[in-house]
N, C-alpha and C. Protein backbone atom coordinates (compact mmCIF):
# COMPACT_ATOMS: atom_id res chain seq x y z
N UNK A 1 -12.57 -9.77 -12.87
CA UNK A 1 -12.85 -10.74 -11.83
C UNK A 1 -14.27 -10.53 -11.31
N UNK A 2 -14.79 -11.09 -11.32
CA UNK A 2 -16.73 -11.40 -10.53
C UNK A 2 -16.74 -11.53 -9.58
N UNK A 3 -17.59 -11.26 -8.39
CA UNK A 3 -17.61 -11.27 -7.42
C UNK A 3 -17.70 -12.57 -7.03
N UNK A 4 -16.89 -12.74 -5.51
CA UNK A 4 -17.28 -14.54 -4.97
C UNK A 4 -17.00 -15.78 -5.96
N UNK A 5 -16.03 -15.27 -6.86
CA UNK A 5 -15.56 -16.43 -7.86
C UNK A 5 -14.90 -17.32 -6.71
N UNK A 6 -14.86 -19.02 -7.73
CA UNK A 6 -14.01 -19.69 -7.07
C UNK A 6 -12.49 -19.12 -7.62
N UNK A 7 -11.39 -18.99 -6.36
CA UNK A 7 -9.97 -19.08 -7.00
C UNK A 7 -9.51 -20.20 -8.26
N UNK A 8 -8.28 -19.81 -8.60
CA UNK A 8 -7.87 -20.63 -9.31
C UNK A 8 -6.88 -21.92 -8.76
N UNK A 9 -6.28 -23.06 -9.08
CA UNK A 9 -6.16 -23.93 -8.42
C UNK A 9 -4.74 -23.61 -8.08
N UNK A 10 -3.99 -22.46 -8.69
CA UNK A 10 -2.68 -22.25 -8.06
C UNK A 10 -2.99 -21.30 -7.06
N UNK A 11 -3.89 -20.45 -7.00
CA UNK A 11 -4.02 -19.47 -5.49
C UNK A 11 -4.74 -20.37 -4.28
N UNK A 12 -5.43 -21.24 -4.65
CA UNK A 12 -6.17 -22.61 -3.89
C UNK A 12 -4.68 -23.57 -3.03
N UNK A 13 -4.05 -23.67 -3.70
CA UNK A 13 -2.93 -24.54 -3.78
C UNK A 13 -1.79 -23.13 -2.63
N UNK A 14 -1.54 -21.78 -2.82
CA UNK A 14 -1.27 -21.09 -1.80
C UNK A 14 -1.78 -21.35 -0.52
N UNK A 15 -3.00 -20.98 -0.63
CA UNK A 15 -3.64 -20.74 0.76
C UNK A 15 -3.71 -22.30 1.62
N UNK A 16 -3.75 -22.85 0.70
CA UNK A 16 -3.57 -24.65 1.74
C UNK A 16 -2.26 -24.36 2.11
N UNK A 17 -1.56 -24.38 1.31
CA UNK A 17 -0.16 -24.64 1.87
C UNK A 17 0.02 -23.17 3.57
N UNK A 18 -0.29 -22.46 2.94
CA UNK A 18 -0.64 -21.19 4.32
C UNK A 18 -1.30 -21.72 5.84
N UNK A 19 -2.06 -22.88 5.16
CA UNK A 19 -2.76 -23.65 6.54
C UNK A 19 -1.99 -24.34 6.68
N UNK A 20 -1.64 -25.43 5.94
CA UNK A 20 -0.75 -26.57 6.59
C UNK A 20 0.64 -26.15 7.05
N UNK A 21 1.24 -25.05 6.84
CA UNK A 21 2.43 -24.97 7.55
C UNK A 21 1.90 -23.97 8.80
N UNK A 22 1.16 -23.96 9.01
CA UNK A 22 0.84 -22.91 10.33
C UNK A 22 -0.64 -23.25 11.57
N UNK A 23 -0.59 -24.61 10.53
CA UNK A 23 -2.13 -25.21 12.03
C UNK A 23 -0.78 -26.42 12.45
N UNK A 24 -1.00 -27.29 13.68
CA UNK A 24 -0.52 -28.27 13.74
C UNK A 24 -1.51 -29.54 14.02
N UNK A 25 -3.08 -28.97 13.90
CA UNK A 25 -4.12 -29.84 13.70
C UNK A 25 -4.58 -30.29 12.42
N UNK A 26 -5.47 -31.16 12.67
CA UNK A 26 -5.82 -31.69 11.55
C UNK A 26 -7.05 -31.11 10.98
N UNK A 27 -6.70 -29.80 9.59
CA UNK A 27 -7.52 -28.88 9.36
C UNK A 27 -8.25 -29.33 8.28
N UNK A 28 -9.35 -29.27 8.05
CA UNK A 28 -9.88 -29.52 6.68
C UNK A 28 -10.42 -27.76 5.73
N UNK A 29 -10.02 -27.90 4.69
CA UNK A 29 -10.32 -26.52 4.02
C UNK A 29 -11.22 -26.73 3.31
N UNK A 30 -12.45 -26.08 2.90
CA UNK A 30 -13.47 -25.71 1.95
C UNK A 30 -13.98 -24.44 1.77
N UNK A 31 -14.82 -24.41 0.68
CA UNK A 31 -15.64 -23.20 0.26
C UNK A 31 -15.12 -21.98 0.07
N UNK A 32 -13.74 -22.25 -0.64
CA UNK A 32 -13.33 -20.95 -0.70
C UNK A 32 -13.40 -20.29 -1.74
N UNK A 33 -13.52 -19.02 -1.60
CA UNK A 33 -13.70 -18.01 -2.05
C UNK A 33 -13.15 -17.05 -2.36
N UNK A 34 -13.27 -16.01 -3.57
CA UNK A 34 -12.13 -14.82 -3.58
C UNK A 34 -13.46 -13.82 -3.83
N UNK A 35 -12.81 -12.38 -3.30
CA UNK A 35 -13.93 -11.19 -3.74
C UNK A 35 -13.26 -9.95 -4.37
N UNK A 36 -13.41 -9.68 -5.51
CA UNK A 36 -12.51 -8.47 -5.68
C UNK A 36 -13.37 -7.20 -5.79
N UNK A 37 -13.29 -6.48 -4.92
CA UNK A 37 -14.08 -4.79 -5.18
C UNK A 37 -13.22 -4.11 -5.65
N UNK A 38 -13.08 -3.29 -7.08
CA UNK A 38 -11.76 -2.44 -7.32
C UNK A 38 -10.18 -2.96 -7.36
N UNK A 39 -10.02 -2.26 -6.21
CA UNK A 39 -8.34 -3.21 -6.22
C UNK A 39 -8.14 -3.58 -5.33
N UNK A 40 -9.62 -3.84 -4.35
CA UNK A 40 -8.92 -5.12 -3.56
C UNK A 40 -9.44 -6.11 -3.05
N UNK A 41 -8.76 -6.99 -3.28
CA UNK A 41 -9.40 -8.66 -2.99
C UNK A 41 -9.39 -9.51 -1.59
N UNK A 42 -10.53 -10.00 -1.05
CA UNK A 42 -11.27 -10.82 -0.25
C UNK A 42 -11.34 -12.00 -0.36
N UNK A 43 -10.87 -12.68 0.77
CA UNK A 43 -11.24 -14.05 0.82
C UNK A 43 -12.10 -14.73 1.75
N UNK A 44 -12.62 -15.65 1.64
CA UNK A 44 -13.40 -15.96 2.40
C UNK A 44 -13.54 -17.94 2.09
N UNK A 45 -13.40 -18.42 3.57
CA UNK A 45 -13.36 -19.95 3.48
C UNK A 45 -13.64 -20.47 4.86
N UNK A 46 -13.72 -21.88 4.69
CA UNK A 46 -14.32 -22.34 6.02
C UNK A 46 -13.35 -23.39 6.44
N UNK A 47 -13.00 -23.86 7.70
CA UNK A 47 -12.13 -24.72 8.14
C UNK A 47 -12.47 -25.78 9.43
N UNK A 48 -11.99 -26.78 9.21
CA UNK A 48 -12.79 -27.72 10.01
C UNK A 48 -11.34 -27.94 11.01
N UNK A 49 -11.94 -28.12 12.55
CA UNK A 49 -10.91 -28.14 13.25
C UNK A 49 -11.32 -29.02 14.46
N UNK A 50 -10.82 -30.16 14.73
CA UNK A 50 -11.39 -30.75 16.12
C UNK A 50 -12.56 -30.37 16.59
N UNK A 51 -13.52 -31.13 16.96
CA UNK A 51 -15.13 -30.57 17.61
C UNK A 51 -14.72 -30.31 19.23
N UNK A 52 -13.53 -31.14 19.61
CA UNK A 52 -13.27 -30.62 20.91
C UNK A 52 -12.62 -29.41 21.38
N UNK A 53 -12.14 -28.95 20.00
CA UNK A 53 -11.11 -27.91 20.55
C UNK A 53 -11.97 -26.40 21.31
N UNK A 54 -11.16 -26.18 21.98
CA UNK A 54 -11.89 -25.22 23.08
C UNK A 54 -12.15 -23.99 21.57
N UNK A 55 -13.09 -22.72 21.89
CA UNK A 55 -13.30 -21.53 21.32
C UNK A 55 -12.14 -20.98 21.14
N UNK A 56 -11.50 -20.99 22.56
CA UNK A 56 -10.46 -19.63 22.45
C UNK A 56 -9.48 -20.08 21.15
N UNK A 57 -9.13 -21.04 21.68
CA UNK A 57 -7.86 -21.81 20.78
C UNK A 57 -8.45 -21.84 18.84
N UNK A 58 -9.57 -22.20 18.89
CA UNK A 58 -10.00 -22.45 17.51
C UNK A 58 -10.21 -20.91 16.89
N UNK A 59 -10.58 -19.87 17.41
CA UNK A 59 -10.66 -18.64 17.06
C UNK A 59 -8.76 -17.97 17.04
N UNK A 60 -7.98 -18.33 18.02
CA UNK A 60 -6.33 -18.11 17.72
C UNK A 60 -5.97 -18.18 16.21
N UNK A 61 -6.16 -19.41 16.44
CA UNK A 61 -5.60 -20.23 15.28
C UNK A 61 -6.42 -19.20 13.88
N UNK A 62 -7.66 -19.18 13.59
CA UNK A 62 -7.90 -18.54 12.36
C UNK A 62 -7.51 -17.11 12.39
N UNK A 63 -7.56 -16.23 13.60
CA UNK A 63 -6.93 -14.86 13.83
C UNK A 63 -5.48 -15.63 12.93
N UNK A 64 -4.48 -15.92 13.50
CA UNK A 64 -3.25 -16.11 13.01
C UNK A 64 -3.33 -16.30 11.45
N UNK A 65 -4.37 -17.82 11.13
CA UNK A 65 -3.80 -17.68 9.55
C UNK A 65 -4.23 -16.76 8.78
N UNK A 66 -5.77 -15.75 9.27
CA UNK A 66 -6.06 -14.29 8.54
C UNK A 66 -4.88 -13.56 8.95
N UNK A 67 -3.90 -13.33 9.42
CA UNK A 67 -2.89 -12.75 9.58
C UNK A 67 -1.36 -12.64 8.60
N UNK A 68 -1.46 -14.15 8.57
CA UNK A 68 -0.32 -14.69 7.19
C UNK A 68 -0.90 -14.35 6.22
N UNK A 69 -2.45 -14.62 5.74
CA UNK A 69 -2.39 -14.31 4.77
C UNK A 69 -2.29 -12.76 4.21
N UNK A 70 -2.63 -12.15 5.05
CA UNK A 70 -2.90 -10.85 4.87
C UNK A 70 -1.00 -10.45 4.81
N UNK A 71 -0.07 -10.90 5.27
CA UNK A 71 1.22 -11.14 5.22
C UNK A 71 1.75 -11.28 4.07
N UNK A 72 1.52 -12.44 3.91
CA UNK A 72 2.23 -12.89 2.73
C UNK A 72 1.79 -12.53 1.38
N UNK A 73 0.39 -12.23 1.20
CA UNK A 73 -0.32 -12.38 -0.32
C UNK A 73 -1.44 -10.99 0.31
N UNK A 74 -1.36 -9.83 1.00
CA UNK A 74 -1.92 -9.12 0.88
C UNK A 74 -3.16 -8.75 0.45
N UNK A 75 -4.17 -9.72 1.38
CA UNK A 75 -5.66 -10.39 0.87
C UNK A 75 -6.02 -10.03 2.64
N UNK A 76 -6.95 -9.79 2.23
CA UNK A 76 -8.00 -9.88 3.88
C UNK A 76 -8.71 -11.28 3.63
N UNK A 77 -8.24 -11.96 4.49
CA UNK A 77 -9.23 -13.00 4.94
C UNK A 77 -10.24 -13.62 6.14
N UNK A 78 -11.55 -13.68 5.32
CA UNK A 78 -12.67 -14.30 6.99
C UNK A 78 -12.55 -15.85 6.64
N UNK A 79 -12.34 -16.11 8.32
CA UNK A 79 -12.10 -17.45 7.95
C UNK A 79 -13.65 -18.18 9.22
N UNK A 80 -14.44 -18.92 8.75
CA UNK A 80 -15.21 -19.50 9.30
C UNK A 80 -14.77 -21.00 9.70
N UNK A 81 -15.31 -20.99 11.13
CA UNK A 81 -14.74 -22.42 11.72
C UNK A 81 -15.86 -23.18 11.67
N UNK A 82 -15.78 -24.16 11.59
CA UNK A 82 -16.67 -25.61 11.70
C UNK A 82 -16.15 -26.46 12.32
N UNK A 83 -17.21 -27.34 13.33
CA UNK A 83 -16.45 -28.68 14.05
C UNK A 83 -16.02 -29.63 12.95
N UNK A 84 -14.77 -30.37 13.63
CA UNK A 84 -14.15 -31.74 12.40
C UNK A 84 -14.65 -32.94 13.27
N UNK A 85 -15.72 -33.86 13.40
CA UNK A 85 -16.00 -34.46 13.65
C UNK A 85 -15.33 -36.35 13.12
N UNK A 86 -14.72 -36.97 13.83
CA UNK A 86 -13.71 -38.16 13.19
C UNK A 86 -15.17 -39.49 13.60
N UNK A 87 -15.76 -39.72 14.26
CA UNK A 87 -17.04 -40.95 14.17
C UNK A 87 -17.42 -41.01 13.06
N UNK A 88 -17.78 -42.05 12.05
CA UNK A 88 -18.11 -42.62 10.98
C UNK A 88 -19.34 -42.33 10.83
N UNK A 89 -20.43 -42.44 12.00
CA UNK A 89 -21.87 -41.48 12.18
C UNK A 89 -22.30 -40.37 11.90
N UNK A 90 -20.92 -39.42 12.63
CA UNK A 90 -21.22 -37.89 12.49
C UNK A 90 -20.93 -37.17 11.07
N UNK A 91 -21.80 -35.96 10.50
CA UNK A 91 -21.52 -35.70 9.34
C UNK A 91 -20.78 -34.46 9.32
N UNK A 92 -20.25 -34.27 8.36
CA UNK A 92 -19.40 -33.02 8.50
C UNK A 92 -20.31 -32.35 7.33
């Protein structure tokens, strides 16, 4: 495995499903990433979450799903937040 490969589309296809049963917002997922040093593997991805949502709440929420994942599939994950902007103007 190489460093910072993209996953494959069935471990891609995990980790969404890891978000969508555990945000109840409307999350968008990108840029993800896997890292393997030795024997153990890193993830790393970015998530788009309401531009209004307060800090505290938007930092909860990714604490929690680095939590499942590290749960369920025994992966450390950093998860980077980004505003989800819904105006037809604004760019994501």
């Amino acid at each position: 495995t190489l460093i910072g490969e993209k996953p494959s589309e069935d471990f891609e296809a995990e980790i969404r499903k890891i978000v969508t049963n555990n945000v109840s917002h409307d999350v968008k997922l990108h840029h993800l990433h896997s890292h393997k040093y030795g024997d153990n593997r890193e993830l790393t991805f970015h998530i788009r979450l309401p531009a209004g949502m307060r800090l505290e709440e938007a930092h909860r929420i990714a604490e929690e799903l680095e939590n499942k994942i590290r749960e369920e599939m025994n992966i450390e994950a950093t998860i980077h937040l980004e505003p989800l902007f819904h105006k037809k103007n604004e760019k994501n």
